[in-house]
Protein backbone atom coordinates (compact mmCIF):
# COMPACT_ATOMS: atom_id res chain seq x y z
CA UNK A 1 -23.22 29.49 -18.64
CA UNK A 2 -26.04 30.21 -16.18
CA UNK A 3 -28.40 29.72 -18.75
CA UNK A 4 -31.25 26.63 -17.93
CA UNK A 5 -30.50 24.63 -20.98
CA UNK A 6 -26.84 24.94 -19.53
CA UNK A 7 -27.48 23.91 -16.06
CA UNK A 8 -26.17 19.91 -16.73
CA UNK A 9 -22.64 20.71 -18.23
CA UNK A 10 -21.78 23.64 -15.66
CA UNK A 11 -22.29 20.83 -12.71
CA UNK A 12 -20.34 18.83 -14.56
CA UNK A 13 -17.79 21.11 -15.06
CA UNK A 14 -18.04 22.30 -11.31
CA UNK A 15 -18.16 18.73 -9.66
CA UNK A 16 -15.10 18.01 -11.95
CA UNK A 17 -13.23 21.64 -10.63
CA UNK A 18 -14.13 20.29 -6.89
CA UNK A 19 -12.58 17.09 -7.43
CA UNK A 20 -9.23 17.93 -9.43
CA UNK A 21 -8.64 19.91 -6.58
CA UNK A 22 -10.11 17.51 -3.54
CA UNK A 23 -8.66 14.68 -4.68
CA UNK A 24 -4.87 15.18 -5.53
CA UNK A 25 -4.98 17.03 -2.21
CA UNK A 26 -6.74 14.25 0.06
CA UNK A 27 -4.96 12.30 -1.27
CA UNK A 28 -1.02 13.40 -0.81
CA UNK A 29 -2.50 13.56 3.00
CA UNK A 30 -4.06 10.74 3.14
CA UNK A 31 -0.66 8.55 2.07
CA UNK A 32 1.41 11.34 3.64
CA UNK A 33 0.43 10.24 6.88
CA UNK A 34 -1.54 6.92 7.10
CA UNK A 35 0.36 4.86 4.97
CA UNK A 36 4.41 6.41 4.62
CA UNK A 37 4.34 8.36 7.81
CA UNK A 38 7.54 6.17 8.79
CA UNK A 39 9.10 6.40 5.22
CA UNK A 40 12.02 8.69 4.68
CA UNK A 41 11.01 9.51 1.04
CA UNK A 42 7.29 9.99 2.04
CA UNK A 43 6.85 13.10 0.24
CA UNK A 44 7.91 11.72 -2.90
CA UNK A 45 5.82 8.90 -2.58
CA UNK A 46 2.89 11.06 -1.39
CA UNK A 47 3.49 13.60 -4.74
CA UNK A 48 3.30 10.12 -7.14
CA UNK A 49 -0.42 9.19 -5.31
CA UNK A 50 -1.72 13.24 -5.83
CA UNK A 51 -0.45 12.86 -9.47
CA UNK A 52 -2.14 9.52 -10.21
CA UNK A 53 -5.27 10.94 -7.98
CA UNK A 54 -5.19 13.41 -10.64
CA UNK A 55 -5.00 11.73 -13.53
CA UNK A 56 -7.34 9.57 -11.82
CA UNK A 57 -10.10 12.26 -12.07
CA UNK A 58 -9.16 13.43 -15.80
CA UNK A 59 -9.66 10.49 -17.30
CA UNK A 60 -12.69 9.72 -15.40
CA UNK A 61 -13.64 13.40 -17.28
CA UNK A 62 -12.31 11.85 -20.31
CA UNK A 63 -14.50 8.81 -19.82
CA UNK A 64 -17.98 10.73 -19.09
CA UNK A 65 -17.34 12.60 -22.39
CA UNK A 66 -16.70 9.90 -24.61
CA UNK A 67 -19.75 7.93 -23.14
CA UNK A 68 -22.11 10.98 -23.56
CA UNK A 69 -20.93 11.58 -26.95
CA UNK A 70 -21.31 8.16 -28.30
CA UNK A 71 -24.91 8.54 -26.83
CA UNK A 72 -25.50 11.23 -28.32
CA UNK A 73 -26.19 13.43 -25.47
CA UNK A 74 -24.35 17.09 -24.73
CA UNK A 75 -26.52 17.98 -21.88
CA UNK A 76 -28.91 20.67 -24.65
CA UNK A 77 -31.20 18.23 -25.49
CA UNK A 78 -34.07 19.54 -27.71
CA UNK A 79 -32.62 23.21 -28.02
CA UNK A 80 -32.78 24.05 -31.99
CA UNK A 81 -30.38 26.57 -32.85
CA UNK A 82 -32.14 26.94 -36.70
């Protein structure tokens, strides 16, 4: 995984960790108190906006890999393994 030819798809995979956690989380907090503070079901409506936050960033994931493999690409480039 530390390897150099490997360097592109552990960002990826880190910058996508970061954000499955960031996002969900910002965002429950961000709806949790800026926009239902005065709700009485604002937790439930918070936990829906982390969920779809979530999903949000997976298929954004799903996206990037379905681009890069109709280009061809995996991030190893010119790295023979014959």
């Amino acid at each position: 995984m530390l390897a150099p030819h490997n360097k592109a798809v552990t960002m990826k995979l880190v910058r996508y960790s970061v954000a499955m956690f960031t996002f969900p989380v910002g965002a429950f907090f961000f709806f949790q108190h800026l926009v239902f503070g005065s709700d009485k079901n604002y937790l439930g409506h918070s936990g829906i906006a982390a969920v779809v936050a979530a999903n949000l960033v997976i298929a954004s994931y799903v996206r990037m890999a379905w681009l890069e493999d109709k280009d061809g690409t995996d991030g190893n480039a010119g790295n023979k393994t014959d």
